[in-house]
N, C-alpha and C. Protein backbone atom coordinates (compact mmCIF):
# COMPACT_ATOMS: atom_id res chain seq x y z
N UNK A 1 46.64 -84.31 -73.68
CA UNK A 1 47.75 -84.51 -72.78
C UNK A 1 48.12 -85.98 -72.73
N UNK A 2 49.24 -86.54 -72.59
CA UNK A 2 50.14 -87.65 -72.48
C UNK A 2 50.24 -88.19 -71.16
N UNK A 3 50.91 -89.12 -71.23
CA UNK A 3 51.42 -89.99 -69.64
C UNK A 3 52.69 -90.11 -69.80
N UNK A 4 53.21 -90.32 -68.81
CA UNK A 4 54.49 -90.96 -68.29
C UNK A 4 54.32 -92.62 -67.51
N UNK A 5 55.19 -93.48 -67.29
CA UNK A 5 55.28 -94.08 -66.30
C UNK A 5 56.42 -94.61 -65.63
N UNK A 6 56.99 -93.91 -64.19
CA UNK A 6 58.04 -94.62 -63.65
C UNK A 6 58.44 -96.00 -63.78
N UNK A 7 59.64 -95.90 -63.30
CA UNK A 7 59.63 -97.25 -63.31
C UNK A 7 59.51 -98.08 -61.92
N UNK A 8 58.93 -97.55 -61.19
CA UNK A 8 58.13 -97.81 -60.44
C UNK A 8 56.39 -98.18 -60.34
N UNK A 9 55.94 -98.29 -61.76
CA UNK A 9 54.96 -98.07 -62.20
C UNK A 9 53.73 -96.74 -62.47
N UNK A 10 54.04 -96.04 -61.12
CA UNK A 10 53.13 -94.85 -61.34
C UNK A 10 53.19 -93.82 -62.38
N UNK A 11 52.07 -93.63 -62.96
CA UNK A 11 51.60 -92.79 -64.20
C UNK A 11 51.63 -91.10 -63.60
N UNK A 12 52.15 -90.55 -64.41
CA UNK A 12 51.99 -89.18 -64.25
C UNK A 12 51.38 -88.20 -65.96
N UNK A 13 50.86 -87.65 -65.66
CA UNK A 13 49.96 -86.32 -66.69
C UNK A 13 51.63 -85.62 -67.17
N UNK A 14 51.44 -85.62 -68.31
CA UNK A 14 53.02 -84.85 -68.94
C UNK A 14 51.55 -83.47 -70.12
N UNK A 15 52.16 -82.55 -70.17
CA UNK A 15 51.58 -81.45 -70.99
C UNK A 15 51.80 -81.53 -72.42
N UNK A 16 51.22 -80.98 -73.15
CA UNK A 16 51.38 -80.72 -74.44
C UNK A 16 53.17 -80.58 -74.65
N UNK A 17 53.65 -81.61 -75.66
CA UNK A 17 55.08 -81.22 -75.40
C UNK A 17 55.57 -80.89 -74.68
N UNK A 18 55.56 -82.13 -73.97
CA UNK A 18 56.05 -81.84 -72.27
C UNK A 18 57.22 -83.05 -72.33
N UNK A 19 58.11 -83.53 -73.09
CA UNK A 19 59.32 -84.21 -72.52
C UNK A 19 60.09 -83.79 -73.90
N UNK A 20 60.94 -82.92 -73.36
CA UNK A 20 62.33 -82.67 -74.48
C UNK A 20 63.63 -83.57 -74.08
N UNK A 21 64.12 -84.21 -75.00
CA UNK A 21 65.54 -84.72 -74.45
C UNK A 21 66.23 -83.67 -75.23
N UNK A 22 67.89 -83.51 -74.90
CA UNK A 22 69.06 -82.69 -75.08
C UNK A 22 70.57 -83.60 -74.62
N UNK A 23 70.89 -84.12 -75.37
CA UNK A 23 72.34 -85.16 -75.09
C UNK A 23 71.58 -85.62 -73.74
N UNK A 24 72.51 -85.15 -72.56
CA UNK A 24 72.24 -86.51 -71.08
C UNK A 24 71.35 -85.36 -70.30
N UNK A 25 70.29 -84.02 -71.02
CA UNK A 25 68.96 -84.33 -70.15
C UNK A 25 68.23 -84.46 -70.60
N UNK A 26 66.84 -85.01 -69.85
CA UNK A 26 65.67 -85.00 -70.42
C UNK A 26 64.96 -84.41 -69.45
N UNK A 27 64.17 -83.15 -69.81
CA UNK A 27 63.00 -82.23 -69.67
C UNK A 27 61.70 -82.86 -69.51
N UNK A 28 61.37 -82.44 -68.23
CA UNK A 28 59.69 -83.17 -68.18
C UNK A 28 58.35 -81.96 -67.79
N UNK A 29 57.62 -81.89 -68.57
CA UNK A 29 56.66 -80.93 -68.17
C UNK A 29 55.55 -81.98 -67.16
N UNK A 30 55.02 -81.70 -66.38
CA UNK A 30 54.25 -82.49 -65.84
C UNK A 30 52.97 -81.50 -65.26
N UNK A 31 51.62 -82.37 -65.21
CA UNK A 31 50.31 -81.78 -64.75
C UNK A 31 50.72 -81.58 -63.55
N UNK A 32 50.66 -80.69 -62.41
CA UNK A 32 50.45 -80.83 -61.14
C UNK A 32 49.58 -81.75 -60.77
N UNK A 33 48.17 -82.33 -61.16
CA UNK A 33 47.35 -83.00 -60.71
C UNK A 33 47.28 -82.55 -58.76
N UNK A 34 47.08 -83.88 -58.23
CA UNK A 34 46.98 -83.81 -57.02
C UNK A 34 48.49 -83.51 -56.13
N UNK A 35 49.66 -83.32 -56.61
CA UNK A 35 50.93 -83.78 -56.16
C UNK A 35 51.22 -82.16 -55.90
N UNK A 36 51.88 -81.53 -55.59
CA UNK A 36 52.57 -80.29 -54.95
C UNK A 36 54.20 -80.52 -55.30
N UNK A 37 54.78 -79.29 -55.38
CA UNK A 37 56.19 -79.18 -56.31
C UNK A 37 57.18 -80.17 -55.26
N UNK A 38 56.76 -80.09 -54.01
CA UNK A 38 57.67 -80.74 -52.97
C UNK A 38 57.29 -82.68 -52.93
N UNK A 39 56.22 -82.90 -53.41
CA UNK A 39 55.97 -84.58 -53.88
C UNK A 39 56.63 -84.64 -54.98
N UNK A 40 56.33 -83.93 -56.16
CA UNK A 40 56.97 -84.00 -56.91
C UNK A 40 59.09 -84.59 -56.97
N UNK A 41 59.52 -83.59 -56.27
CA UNK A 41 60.53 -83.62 -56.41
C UNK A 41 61.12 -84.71 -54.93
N UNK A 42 60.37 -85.36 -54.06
CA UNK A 42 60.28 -86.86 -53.56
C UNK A 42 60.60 -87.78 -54.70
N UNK A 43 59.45 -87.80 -55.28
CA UNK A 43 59.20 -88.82 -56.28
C UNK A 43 60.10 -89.13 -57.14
N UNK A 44 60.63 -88.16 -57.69
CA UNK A 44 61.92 -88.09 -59.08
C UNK A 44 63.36 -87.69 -58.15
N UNK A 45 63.39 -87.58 -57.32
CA UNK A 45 65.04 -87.70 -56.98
C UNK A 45 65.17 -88.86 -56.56
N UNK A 46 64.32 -89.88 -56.74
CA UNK A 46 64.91 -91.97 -56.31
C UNK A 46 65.00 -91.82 -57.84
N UNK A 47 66.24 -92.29 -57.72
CA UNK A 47 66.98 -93.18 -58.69
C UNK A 47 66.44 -94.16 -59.33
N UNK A 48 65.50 -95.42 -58.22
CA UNK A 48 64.71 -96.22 -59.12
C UNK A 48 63.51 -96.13 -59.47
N UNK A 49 63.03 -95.03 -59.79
CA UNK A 49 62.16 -94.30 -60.06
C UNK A 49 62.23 -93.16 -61.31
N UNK A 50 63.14 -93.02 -61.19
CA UNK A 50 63.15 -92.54 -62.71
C UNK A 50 64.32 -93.22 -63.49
N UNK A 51 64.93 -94.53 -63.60
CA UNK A 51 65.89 -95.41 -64.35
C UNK A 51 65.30 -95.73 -65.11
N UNK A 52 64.04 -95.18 -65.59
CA UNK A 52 63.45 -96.02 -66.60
C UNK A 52 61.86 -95.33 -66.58
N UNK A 53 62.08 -93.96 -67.87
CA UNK A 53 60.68 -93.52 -67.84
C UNK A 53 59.87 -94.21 -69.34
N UNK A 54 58.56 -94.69 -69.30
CA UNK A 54 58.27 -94.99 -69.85
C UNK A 54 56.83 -93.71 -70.94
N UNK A 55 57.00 -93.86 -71.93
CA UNK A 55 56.45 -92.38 -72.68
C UNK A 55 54.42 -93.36 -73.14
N UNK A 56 53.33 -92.84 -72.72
CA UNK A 56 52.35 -93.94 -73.15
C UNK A 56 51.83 -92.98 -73.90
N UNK A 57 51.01 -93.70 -75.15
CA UNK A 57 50.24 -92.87 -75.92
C UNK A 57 48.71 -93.15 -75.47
N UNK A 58 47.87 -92.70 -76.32
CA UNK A 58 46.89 -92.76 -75.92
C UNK A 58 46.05 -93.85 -75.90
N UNK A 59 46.82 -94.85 -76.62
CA UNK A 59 45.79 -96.17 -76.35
C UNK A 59 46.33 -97.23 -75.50
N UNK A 60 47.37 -96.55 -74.25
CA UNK A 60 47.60 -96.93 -73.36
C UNK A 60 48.98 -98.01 -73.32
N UNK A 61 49.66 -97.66 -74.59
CA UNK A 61 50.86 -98.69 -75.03
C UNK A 61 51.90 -97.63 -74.53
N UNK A 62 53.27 -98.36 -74.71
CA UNK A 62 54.23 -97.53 -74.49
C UNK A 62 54.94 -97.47 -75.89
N UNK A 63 55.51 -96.04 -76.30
CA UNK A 63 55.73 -95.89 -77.34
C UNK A 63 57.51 -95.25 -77.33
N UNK A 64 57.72 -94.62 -75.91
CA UNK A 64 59.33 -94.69 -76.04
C UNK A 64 59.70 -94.64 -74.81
N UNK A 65 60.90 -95.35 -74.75
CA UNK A 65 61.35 -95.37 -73.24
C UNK A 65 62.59 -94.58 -73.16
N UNK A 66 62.63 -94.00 -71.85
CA UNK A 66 64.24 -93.02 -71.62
C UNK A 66 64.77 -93.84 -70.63
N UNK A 67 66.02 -94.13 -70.44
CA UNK A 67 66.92 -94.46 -69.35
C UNK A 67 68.07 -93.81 -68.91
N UNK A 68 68.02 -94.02 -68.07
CA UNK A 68 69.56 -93.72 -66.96
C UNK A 68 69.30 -92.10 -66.29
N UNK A 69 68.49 -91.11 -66.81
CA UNK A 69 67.78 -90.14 -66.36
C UNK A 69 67.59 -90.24 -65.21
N UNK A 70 68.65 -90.16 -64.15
CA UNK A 70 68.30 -90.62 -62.81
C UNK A 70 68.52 -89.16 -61.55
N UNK A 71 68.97 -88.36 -62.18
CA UNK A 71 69.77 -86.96 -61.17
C UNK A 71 69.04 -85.51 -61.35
N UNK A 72 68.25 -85.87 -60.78
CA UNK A 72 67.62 -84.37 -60.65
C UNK A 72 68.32 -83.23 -60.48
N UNK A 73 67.98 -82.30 -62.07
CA UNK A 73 69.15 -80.90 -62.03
C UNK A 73 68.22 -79.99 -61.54
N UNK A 74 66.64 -79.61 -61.69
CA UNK A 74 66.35 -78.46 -61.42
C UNK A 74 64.90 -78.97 -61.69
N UNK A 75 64.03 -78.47 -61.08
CA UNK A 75 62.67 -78.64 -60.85
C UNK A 75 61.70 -77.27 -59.76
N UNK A 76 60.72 -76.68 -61.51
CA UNK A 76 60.24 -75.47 -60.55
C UNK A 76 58.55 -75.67 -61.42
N UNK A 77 58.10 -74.56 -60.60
CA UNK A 77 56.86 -74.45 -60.87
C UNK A 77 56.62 -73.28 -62.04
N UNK A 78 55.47 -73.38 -63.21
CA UNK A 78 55.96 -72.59 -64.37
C UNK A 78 54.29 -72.15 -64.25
N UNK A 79 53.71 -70.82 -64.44
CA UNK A 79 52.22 -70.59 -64.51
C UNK A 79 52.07 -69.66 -66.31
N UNK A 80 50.76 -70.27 -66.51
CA UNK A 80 50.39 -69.79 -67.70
C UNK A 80 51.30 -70.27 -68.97
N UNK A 81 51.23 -71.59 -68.86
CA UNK A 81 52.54 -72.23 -69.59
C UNK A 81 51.09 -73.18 -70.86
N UNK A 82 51.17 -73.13 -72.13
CA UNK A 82 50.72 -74.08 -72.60
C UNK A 82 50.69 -75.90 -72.44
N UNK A 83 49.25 -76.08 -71.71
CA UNK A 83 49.18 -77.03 -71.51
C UNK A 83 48.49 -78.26 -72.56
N UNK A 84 47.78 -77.80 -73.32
CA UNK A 84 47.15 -78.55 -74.09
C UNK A 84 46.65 -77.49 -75.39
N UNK A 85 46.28 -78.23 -76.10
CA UNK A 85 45.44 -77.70 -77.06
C UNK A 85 43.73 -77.92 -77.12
N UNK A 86 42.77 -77.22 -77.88
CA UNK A 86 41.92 -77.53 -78.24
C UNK A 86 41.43 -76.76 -79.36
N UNK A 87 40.13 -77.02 -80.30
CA UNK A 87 40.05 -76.18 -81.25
C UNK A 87 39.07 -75.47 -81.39
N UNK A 88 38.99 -74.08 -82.14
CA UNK A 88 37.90 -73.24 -81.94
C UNK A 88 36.88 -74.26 -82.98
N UNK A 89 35.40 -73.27 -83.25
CA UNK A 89 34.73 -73.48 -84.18
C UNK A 89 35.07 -73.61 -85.85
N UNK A 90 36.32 -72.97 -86.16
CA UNK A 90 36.90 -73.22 -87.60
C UNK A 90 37.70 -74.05 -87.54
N UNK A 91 38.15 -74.90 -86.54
CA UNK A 91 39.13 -76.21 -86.49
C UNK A 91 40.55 -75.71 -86.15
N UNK A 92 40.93 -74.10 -85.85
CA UNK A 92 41.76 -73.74 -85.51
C UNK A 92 42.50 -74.29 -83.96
N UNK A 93 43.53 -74.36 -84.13
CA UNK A 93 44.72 -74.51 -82.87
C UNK A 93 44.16 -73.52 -81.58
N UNK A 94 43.57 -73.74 -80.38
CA UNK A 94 43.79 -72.61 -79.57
C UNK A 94 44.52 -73.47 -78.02
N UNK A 95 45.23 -72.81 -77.75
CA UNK A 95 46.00 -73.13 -76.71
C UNK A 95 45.42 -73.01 -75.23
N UNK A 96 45.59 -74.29 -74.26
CA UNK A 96 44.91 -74.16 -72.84
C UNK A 96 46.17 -74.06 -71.92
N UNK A 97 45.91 -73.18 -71.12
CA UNK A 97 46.49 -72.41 -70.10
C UNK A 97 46.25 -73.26 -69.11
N UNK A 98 47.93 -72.84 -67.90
CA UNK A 98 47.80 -73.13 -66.88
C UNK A 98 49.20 -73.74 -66.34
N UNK A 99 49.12 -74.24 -65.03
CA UNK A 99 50.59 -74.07 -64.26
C UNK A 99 51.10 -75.54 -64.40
N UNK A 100 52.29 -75.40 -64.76
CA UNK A 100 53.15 -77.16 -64.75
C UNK A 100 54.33 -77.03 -63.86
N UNK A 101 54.15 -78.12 -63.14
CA UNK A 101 55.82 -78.39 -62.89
C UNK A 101 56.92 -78.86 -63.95
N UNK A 102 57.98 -78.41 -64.09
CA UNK A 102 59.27 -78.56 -65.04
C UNK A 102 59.84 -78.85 -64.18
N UNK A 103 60.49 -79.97 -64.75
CA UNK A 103 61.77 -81.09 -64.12
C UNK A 103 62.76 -80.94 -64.82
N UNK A 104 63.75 -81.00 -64.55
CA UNK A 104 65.11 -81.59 -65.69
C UNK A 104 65.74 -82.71 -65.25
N UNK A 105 66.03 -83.33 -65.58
CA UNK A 105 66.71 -84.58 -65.22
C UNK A 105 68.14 -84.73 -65.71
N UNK A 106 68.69 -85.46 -65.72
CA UNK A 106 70.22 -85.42 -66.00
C UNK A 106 70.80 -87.05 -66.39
N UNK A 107 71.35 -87.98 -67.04
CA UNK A 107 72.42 -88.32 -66.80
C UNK A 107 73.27 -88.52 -66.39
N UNK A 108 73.83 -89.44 -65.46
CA UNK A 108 75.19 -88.97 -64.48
C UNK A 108 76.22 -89.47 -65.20
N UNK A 109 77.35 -88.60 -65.02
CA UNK A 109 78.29 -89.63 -65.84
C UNK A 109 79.03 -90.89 -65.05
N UNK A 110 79.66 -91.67 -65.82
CA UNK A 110 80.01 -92.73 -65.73
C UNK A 110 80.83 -93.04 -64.14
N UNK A 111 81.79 -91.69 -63.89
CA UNK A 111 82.42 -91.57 -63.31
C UNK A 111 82.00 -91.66 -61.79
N UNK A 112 80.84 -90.76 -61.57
CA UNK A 112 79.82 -90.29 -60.82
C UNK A 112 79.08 -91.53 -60.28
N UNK A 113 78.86 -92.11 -61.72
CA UNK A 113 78.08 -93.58 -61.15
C UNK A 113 78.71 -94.86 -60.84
N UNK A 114 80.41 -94.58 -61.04
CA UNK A 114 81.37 -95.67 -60.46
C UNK A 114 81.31 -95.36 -59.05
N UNK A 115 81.34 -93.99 -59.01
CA UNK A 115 81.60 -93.94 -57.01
C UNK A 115 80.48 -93.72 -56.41
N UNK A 116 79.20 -93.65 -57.00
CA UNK A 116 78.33 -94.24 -56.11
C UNK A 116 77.75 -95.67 -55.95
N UNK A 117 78.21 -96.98 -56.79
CA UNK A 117 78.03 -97.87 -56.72
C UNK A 117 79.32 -98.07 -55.64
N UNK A 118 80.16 -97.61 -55.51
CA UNK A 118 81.54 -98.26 -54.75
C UNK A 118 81.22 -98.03 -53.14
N UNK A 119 80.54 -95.99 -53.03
CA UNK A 119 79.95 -95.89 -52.16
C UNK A 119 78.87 -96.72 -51.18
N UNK A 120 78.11 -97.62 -52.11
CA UNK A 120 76.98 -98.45 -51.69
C UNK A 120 77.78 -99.95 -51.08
N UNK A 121 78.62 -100.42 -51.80
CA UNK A 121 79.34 -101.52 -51.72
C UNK A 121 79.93 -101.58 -50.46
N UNK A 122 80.83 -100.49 -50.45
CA UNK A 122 81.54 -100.02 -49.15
C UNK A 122 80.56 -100.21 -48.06
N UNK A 123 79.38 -99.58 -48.01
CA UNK A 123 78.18 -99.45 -47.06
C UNK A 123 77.92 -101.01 -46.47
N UNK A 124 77.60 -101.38 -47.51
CA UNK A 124 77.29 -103.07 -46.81
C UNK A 124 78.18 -103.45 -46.53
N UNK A 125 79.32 -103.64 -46.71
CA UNK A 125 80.31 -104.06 -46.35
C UNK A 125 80.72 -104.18 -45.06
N UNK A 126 80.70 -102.52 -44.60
CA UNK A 126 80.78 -102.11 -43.33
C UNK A 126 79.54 -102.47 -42.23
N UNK A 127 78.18 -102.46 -43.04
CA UNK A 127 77.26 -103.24 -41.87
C UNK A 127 77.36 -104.32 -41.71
N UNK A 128 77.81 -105.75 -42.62
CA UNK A 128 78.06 -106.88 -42.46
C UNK A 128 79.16 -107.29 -41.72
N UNK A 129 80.66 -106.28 -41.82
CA UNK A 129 81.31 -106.65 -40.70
C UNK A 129 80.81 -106.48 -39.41
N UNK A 130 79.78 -104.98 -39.08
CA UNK A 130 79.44 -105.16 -38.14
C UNK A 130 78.49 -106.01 -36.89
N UNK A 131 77.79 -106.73 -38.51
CA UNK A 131 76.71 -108.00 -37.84
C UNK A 131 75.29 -107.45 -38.14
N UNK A 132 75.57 -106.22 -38.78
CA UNK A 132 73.77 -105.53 -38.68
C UNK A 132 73.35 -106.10 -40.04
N UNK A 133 73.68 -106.61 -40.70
CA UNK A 133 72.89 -107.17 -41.84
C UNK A 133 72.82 -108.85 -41.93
């Protein structure tokens, strides 16, 4: 099994072929570990938190990075899903079982991300006239 790391720094357990990209999503299989589907989906709907996932291999480098993956489309819990591999006594492939959370992530488009930067702008704007900032 693989890592992830926000860009927030925290590492997460990704499964055996556990991150597919597809044009503007990218697919994340992830270990449950200690986290529950509802941390989970805390964690990955901040924006600066997933602007920047980082892919680590096993000798602890980073080997590809995804960006702008910031909009959580759909995130569920999957059981009896191939999680890893290991091999029998003839060196054969046998597959390890067990439950992942699946994320999808999204891309926003351009458009989407003009009016929520304008949205934010506007925001301060309006607390600074009012004196609260």
């Amino acid at each position: 099994m693989g890592k992830i790391r926000l860009n927030n720094g925290q590492e997460l357990g990704i499964i055996a072929d556990g991150i597919q990209v597809s044009g503007d999503s990218l697919t994340l299989g992830l270990v449950p570990g200690d986290k529950n589907i509802m941390e989970y989906e805390i964690l990955l709907s901040d924006m600066v938190n997933t602007g920047k996932i980082q892919v680590i291999d096993d000798n602890n480098e980073v080997f590809r990075i995804h960006s702008g993956f910031t909009k959580i489309r759909r995130i569920e819990k999957q059981m009896e899903i191939t999680m890893d591999h290991t091999q029998d006594k003839e060196g054969n492939a046998v597959p390890v079982k067990g439950s992942a959370i699946i994320v999808e992530l999204q891309r926003p488009d351009e458009t989407e991300a003009r009016i929520t930067a304008l949205e934010e702008t506007v925001d301060t704007l309006v607390l600074e006239n009012l004196g609260l900032v």
